[in-house]
Protein backbone atom coordinates (compact mmCIF):
# COMPACT_ATOMS: atom_id res chain seq x y z
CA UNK A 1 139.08 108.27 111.59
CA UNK A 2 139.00 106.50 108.45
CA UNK A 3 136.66 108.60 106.85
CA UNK A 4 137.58 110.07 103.36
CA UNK A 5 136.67 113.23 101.19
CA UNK A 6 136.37 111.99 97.23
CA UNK A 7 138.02 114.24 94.60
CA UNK A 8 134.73 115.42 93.30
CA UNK A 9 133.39 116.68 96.87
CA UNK A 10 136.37 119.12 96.77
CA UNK A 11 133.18 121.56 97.28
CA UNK A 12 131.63 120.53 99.49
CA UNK A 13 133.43 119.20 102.30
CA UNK A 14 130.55 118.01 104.50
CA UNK A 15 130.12 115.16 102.28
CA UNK A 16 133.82 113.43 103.96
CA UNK A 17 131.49 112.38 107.56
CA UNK A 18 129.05 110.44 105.07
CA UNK A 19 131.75 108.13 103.30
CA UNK A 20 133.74 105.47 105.30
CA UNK A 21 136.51 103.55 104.24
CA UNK A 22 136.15 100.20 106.58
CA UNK A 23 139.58 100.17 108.62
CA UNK A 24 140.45 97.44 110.57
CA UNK A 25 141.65 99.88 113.24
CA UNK A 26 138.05 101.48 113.30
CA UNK A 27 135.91 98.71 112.54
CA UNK A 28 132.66 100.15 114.48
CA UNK A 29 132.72 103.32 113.19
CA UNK A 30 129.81 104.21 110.50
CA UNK A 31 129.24 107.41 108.45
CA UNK A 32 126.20 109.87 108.99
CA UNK A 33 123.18 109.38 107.60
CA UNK A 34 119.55 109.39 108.00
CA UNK A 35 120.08 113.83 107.84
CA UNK A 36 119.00 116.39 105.40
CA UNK A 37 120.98 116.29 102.53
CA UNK A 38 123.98 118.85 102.30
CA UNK A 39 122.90 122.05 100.00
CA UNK A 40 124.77 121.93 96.92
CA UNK A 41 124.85 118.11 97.29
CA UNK A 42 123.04 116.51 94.28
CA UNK A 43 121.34 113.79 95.96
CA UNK A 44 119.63 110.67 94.50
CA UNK A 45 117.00 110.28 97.64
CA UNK A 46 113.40 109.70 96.67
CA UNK A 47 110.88 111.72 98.98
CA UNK A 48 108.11 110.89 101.69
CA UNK A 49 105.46 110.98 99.27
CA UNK A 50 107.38 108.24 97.23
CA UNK A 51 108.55 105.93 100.33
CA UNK A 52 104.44 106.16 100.88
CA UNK A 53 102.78 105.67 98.36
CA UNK A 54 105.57 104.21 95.96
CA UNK A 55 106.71 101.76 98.71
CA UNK A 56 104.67 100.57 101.68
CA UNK A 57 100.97 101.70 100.21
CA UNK A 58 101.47 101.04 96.90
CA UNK A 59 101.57 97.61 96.56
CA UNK A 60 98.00 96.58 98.11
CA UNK A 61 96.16 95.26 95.16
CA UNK A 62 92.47 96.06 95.76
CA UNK A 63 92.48 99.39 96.47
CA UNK A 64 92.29 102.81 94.37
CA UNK A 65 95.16 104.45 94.94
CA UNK A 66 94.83 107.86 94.36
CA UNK A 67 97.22 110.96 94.82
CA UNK A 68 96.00 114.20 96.00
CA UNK A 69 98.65 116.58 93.78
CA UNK A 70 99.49 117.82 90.07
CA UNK A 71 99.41 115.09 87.63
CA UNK A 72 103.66 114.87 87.40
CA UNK A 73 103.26 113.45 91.02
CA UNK A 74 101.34 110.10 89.76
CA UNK A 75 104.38 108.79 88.99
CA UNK A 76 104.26 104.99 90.16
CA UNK A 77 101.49 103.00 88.50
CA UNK A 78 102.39 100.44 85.57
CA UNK A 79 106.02 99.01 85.52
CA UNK A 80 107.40 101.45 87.94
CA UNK A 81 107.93 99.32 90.71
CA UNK A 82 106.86 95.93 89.81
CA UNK A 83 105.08 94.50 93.18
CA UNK A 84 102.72 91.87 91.04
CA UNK A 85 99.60 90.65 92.57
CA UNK A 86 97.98 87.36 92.69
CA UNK A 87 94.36 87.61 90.59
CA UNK A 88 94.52 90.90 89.61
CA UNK A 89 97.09 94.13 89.22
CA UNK A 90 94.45 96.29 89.18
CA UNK A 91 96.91 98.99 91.43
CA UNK A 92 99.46 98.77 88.90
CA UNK A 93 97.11 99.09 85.76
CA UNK A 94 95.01 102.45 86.76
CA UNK A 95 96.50 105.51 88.26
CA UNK A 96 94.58 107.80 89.82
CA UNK A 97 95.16 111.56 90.76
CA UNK A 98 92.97 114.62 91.87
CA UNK A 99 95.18 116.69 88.90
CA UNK A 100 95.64 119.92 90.59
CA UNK A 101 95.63 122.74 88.63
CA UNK A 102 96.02 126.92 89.39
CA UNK A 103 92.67 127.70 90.44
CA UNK A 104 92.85 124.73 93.90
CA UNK A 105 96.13 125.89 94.52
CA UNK A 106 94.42 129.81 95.46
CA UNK A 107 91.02 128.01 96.29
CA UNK A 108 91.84 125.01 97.99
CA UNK A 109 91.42 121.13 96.73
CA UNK A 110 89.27 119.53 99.44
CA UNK A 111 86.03 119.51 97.20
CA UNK A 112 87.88 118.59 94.03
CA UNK A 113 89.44 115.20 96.32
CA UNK A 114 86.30 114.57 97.52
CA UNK A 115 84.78 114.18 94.40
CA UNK A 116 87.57 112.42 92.94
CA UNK A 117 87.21 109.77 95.84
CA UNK A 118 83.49 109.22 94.88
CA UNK A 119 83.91 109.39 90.98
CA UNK A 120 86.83 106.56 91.02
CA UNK A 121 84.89 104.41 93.38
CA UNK A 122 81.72 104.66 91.38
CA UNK A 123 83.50 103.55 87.84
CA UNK A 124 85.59 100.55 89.98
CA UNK A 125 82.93 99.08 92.03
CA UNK A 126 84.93 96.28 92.58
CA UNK A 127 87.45 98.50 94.50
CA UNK A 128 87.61 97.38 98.19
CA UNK A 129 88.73 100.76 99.05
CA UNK A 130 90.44 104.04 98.51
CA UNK A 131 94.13 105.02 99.73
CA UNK A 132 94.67 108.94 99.70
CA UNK A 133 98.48 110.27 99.50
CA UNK A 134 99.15 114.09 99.83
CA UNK A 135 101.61 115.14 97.78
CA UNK A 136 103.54 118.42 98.08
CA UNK A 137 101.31 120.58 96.85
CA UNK A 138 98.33 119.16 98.88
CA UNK A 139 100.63 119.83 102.16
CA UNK A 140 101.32 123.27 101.21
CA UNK A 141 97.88 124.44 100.58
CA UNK A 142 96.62 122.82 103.63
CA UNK A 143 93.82 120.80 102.51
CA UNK A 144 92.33 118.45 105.08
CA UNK A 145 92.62 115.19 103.50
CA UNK A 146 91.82 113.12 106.76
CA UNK A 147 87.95 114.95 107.23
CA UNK A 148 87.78 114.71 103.67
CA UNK A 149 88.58 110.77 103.74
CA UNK A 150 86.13 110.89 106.43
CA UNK A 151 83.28 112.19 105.06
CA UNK A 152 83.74 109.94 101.50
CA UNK A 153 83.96 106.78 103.64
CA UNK A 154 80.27 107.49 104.29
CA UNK A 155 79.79 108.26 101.15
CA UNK A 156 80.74 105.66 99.38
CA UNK A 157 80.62 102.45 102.00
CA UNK A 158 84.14 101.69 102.03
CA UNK A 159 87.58 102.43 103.94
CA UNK A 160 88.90 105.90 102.91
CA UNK A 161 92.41 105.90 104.40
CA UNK A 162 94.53 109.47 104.03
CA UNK A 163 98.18 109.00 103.92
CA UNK A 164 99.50 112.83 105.19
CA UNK A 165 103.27 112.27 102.90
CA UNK A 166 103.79 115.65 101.00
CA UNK A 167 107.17 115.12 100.00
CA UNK A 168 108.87 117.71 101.85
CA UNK A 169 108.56 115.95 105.31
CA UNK A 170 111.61 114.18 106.62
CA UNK A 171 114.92 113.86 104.79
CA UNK A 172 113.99 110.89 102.29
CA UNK A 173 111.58 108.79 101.64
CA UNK A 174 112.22 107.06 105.01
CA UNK A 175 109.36 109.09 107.01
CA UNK A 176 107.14 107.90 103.86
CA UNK A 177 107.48 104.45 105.05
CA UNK A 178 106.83 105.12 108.85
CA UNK A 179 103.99 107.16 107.63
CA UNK A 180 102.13 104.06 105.87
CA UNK A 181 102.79 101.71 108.75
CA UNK A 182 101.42 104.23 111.39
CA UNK A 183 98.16 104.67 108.88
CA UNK A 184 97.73 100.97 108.03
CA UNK A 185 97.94 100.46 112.02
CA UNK A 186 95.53 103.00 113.08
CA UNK A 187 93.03 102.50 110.59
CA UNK A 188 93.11 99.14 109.28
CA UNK A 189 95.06 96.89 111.41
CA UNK A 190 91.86 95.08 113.49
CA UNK A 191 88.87 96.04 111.80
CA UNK A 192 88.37 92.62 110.82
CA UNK A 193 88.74 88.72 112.45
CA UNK A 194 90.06 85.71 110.68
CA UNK A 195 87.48 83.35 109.75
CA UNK A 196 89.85 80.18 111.44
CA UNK A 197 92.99 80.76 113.27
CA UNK A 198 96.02 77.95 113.49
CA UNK A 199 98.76 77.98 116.13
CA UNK A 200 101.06 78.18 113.27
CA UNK A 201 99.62 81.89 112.21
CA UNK A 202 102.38 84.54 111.07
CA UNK A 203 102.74 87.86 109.01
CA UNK A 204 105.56 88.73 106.59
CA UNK A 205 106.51 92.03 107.28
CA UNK A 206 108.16 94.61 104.37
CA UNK A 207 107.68 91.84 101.61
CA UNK A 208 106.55 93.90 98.91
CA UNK A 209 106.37 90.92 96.21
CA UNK A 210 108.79 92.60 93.79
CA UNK A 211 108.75 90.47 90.33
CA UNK A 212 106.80 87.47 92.71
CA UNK A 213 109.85 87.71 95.72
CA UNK A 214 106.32 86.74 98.15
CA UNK A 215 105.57 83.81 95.59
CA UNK A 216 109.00 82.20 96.49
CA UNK A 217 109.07 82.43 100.08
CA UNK A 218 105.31 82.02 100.61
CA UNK A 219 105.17 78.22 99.38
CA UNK A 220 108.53 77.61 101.82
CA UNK A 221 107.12 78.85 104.63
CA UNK A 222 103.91 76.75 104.06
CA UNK A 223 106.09 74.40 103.29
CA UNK A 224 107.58 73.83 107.31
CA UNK A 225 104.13 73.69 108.46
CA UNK A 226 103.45 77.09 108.71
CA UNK A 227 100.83 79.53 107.54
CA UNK A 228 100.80 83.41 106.11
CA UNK A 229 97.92 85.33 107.34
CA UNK A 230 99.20 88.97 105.44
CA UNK A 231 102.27 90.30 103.65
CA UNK A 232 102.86 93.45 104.70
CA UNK A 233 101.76 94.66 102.00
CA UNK A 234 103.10 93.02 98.66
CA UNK A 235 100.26 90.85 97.30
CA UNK A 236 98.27 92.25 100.16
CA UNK A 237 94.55 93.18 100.18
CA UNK A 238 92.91 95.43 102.51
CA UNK A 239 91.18 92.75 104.14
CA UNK A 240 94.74 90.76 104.73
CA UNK A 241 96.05 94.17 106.75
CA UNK A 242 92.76 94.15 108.24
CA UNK A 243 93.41 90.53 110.13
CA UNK A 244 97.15 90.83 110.77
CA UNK A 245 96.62 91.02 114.20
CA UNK A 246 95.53 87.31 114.45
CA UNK A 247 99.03 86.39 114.01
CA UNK A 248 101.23 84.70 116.31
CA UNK A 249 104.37 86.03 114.76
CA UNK A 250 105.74 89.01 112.77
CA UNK A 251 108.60 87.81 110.78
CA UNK A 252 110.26 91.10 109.21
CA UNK A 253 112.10 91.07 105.79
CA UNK A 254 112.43 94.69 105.19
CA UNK A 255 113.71 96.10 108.45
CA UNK A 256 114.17 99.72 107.54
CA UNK A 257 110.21 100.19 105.82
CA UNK A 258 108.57 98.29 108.19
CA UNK A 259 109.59 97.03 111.34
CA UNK A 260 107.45 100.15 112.33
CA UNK A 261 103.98 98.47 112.35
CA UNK A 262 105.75 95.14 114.11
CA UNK A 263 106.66 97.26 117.03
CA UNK A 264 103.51 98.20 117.05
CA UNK A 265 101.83 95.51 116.97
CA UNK A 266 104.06 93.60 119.90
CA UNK A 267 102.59 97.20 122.01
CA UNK A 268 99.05 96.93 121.51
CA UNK A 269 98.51 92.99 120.48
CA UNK A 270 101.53 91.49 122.36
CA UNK A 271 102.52 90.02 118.64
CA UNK A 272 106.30 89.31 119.18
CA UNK A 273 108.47 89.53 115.76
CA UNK A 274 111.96 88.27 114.36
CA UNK A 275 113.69 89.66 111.94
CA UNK A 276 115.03 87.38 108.89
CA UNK A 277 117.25 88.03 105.33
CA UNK A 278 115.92 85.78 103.25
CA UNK A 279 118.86 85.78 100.64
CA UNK A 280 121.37 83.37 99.62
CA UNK A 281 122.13 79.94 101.15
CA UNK A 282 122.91 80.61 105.27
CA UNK A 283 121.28 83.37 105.79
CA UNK A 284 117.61 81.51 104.08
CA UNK A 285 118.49 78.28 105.76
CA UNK A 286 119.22 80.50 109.44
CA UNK A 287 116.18 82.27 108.97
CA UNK A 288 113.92 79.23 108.49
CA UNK A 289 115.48 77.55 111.55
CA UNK A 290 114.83 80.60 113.44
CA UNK A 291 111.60 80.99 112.30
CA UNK A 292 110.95 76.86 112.75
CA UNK A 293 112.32 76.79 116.45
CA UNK A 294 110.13 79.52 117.62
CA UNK A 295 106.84 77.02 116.41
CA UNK A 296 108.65 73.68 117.56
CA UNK A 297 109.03 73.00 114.04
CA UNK A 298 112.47 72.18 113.45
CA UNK A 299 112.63 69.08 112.16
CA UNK A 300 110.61 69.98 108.84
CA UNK A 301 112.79 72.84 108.57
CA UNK A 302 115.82 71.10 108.30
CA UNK A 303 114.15 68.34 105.93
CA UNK A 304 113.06 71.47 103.00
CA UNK A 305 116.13 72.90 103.38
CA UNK A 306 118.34 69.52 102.49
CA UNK A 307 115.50 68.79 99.63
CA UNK A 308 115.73 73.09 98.53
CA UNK A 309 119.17 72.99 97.97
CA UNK A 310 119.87 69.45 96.31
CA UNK A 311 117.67 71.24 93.61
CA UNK A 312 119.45 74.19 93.30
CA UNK A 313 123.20 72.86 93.27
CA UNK A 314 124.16 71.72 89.74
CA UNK A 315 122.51 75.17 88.40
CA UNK A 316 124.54 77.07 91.10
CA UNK A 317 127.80 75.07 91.23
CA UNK A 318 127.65 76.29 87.17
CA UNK A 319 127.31 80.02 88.22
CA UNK A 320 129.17 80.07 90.77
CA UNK A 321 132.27 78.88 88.96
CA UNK A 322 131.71 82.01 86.58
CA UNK A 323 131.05 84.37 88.87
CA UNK A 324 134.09 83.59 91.23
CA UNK A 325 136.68 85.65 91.68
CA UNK A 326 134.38 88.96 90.35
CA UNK A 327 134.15 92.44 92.13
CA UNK A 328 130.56 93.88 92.34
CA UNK A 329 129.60 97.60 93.81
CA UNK A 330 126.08 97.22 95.58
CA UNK A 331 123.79 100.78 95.86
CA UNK A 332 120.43 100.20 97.30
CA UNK A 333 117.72 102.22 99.39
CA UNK A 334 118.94 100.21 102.38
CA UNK A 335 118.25 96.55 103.61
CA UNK A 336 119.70 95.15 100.75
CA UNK A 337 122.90 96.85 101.63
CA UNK A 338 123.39 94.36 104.54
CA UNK A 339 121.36 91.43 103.25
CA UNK A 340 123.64 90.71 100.16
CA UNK A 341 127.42 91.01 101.18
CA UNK A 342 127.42 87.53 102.33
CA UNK A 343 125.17 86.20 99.52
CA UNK A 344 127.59 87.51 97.33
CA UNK A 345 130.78 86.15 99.65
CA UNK A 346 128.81 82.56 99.35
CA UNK A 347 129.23 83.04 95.42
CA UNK A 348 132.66 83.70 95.25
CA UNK A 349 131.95 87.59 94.67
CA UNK A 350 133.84 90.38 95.85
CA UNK A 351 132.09 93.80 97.50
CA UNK A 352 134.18 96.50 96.96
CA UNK A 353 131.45 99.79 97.39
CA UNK A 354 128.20 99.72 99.25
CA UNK A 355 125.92 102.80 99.53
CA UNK A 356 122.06 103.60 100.28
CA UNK A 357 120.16 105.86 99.57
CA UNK A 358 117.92 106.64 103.10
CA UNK A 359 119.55 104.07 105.38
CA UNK A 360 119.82 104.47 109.33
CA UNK A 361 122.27 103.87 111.90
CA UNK A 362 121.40 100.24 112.21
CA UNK A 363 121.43 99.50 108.66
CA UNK A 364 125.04 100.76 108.56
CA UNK A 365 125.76 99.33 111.58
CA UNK A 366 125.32 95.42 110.06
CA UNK A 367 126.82 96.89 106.52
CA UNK A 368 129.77 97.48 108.26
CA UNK A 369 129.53 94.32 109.85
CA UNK A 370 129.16 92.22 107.29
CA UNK A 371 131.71 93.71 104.92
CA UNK A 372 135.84 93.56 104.43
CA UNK A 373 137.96 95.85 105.78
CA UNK A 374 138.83 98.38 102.33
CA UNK A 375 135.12 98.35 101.25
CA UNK A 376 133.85 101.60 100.90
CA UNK A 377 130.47 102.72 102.28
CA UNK A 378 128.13 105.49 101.01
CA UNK A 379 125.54 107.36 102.49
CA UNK A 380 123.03 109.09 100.20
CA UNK A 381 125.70 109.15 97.19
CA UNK A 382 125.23 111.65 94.40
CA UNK A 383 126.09 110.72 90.92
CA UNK A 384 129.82 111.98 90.80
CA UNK A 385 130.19 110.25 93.76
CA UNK A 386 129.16 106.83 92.25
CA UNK A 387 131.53 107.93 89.12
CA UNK A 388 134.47 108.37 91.11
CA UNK A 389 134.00 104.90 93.36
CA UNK A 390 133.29 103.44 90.15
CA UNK A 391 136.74 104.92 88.27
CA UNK A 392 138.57 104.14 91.41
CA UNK A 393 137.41 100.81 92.38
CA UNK A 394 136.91 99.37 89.20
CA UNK A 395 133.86 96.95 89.35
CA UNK A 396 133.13 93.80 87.45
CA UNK A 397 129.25 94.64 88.06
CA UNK A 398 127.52 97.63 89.43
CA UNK A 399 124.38 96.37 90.83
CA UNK A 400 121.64 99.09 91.73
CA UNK A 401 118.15 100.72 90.26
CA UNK A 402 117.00 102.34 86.92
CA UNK A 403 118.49 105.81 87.71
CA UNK A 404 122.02 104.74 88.01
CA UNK A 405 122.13 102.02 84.83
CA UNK A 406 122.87 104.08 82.62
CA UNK A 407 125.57 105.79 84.35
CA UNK A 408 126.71 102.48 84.35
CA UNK A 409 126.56 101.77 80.96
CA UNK A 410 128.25 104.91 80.43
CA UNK A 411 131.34 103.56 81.73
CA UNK A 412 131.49 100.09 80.89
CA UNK A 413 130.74 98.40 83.57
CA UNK A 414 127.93 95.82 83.62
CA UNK A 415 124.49 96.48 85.64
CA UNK A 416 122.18 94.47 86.82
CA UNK A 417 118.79 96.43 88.66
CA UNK A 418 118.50 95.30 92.21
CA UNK A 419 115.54 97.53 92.87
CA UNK A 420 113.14 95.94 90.40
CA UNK A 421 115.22 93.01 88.81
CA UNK A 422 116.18 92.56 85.39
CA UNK A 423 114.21 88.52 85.29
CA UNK A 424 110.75 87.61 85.37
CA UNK A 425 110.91 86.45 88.93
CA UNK A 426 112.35 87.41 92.59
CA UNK A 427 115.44 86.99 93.58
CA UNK A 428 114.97 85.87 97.33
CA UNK A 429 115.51 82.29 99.48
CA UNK A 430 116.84 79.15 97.51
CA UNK A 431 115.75 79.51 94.46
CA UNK A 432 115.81 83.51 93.55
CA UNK A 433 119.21 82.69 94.58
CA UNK A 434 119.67 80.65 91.47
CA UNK A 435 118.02 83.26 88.89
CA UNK A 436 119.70 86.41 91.14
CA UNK A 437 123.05 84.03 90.27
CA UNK A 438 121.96 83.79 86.51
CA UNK A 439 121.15 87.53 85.97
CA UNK A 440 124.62 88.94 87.10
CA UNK A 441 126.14 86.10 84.80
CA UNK A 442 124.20 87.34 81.51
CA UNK A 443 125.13 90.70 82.42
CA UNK A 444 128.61 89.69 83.40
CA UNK A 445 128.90 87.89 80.32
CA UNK A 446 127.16 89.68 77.46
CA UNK A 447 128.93 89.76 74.11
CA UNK A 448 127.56 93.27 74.18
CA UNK A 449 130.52 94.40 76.79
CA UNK A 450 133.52 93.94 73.62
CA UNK A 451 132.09 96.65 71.57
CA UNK A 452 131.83 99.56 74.69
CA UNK A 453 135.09 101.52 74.67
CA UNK A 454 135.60 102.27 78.07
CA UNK A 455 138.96 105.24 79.08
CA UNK A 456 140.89 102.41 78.98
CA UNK A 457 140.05 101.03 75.72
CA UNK A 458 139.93 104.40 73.71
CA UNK A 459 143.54 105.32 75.30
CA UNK A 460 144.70 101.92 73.99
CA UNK A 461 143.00 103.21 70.66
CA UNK A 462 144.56 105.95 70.60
């Protein structure tokens, strides 16, 4: 089995099942994954609490979000995780949090949430609502967020939805997503009709708007006829979720957060669903045929996709030619593990390491798929781990999120985030493809580069 034990796991041997070396010989095999994490094992997973409320709750714009734990929990407002809103980013701007101190720990913290819930809806009138996520702490002390969410929906006149995603549940923050969709379903989904419904009716499902992703593959959408009654949930309001069911479609972009609440919705509202990429040149111009055939729209299709991408060529013909020839090393929380190999084959870019942090089977399965035989795949890497693929493979680019740049930086190598983007715009369909092209070249290419002195460099010093 081509499965392989890095030098720096010497320690912990239990680490070789969850690192595969793709072999020609074994091409279906994948490594383990979607398991607690090894003890000893210094692992870079986020928790439920953060694949909640960081992730699939998070990003709905007209709610108070508000988390039930100490203060070092409210961790995601502001720049965290940029999911921008159209009108407002009033859920990035505030943070709320019930601040938890000694005394609810030994006497509980039902009263203190409660009052928290009616004091934050009282100073933000405007607030359609108030999301609730239980943090460790909450969890452990047992408070009864859901009665409590209960009782200050009367209260206060509005939705009160309690999220139960202490961060000790599951093995990542994978249950935190299937957490939020089950909520979102159960308490939202329905509650509310659309005012007119067109044949041509669909959701977006696990868009979560990062850097205005939702404001690039909105307009095309619209633009083959069709029209986007929610994103699940980037740029979402409460009342969007609340009409989702009106769709005729679910067209999923995030697979692994939210495919959930689409399988959901095909069992209670018959609502079938698709699931699309949305990155690079085929895979955007597949997805929009797919999604076009399924409406009898094809022909439009094919005409914004010929006008799309005679507007993006001379920019990418000019990247393209820089970035040929390059080798990148791709570490994501999991979709974009499979989505980008052949975005980065269609600019001339070589994938030499892929890893995620909570992926499942499935997501490994098209990883595996989609890459060369020699590329190595991760599951759940810890930071020597990422060092030694690094050392050993000897990327032009490491592309991954804020904890790992400067590990990158460290040795040399050029980083570009692919959690939150380093540009002031998304990455995804035609033209993200054209600024995701333009980041890795300014990275690539930064004069900054000459003046690291990487092992190799400071022997030559020497």
């Amino acid at each position: 089995m081509p499965f392989v034990l890095p030098e720096c796991d010497k320690d912990v041997p239990e680490r070789k099942k969850h690192i595969y070396l793709k072999d020609e010989k074994d091409e279906f095999a994948i490594p383990a994954c979607n398991i607690a994490t090894t003890p000893g094992d210094l692992t870079e997973r986020g928790c439920t609490y953060a694949g909640c409320r960081g992730v699939v709750g998070g990003p709905v714009k007209d709610v108070i979000q508000l988390q039930h734990g100490p203060i070092g929990c409210c961790y995601y407002p502001w720049a965290a995780r940029p999911h921008v809103a159209t009108g407002t980013n009033f859920h990035l701007a505030n943070a709320f949090s019930t601040d938890l101190r000694e005394s609810n720990i030994v006497f509980g913290g039902e009263k203190k949430l409660y009052n928290s819930i009616v004091e934050a809806s009282e100073a933000f009138p405007n607030a359609q609502g108030v999301f609730v996520y239980a943090t460790c702490v909450a969890g452990l002390i047992g408070d009864d967020i859901t009665a409590v969410a209960k009782r200050a929906s009367k209260a206060i006149g509005k939705p009160v939805v309690a999220f139960n995603c202490p961060g000790f549940r599951g093995v990542s923050q994978s249950l935190g997503h299937h957490v939020g969709n089950q909520v979102l379903f159960d308490t939202i989904v329905g509650t509310e009709e659309l005012e007119e419904k067109t044949p041509y009716d669909i959701n977006l499902i696990g868009e979560y708007n990062i850097k205005g992703d939702d404001w690039l593959i909105v307009p095309l959408l619209e633009s083959i006829g069709l029209r986007v009654v929610c994103t699940f949930t980037g740029d979402a309001s409460i009342h969007d979720i609340a009409k989702m069911h009106a769709a005729k479609l679910n067209v999923i972009r995030c697979a692994r957060s939210a495919k959930y609440i689409a399988e959901m919705m095909q069992e209670k509202y018959g609502t079938p669903f698709m699931e699309v990429d949305l990155y690079g040149i085929t895979q955007t111009a597949n997805d929009l045929r797919k999604v076009a055939q399924y409406f009898g729209l094809e022909e439009k299709a094919e005409e914004v996709i010929t006008k799309e991408l005679a507007e993006i060529k001379e920019e990418l013909d000019f990247y393209r030619e820089k970035l040929k020839g390059k080798k990148v090393m791709i570490y994501q929380g999991g979709p974009r593990s499979w989505h980008w190999p052949e975005t980065m084959a269609e600019l001339g870019v070589d994938v030499v390491v892929v890893a995620t942090t909570f992926g499942h089977e499935d997501d490994y399965e098209k990883i595996v798929k989609r890459v060369k035989n020699g590329t190595l795949v991760i599951d759940n890497p810890n930071a020597p781990e990422l060092e030694e693929a690094m050392l050993k493979y000897k990327p032009d680019l490491f592309i991954s999120g804020t904890k790992e740049k400067y590990l990158s930086h460290k040795y040399g190598v050029p980083f570009l985030n692919g959690h939150t983007y380093e540009s002031s715009g998304g990455y995804m369909v035609f033209k993200g493809l054209v600024r995701f092209a333009r980041d890795m070249y300014k990275s690539l290419y930064s004069p900054s580069w000459k003046f690291v002195r990487t092992q190799e460099t400071a022997a030559e010093a020497q």
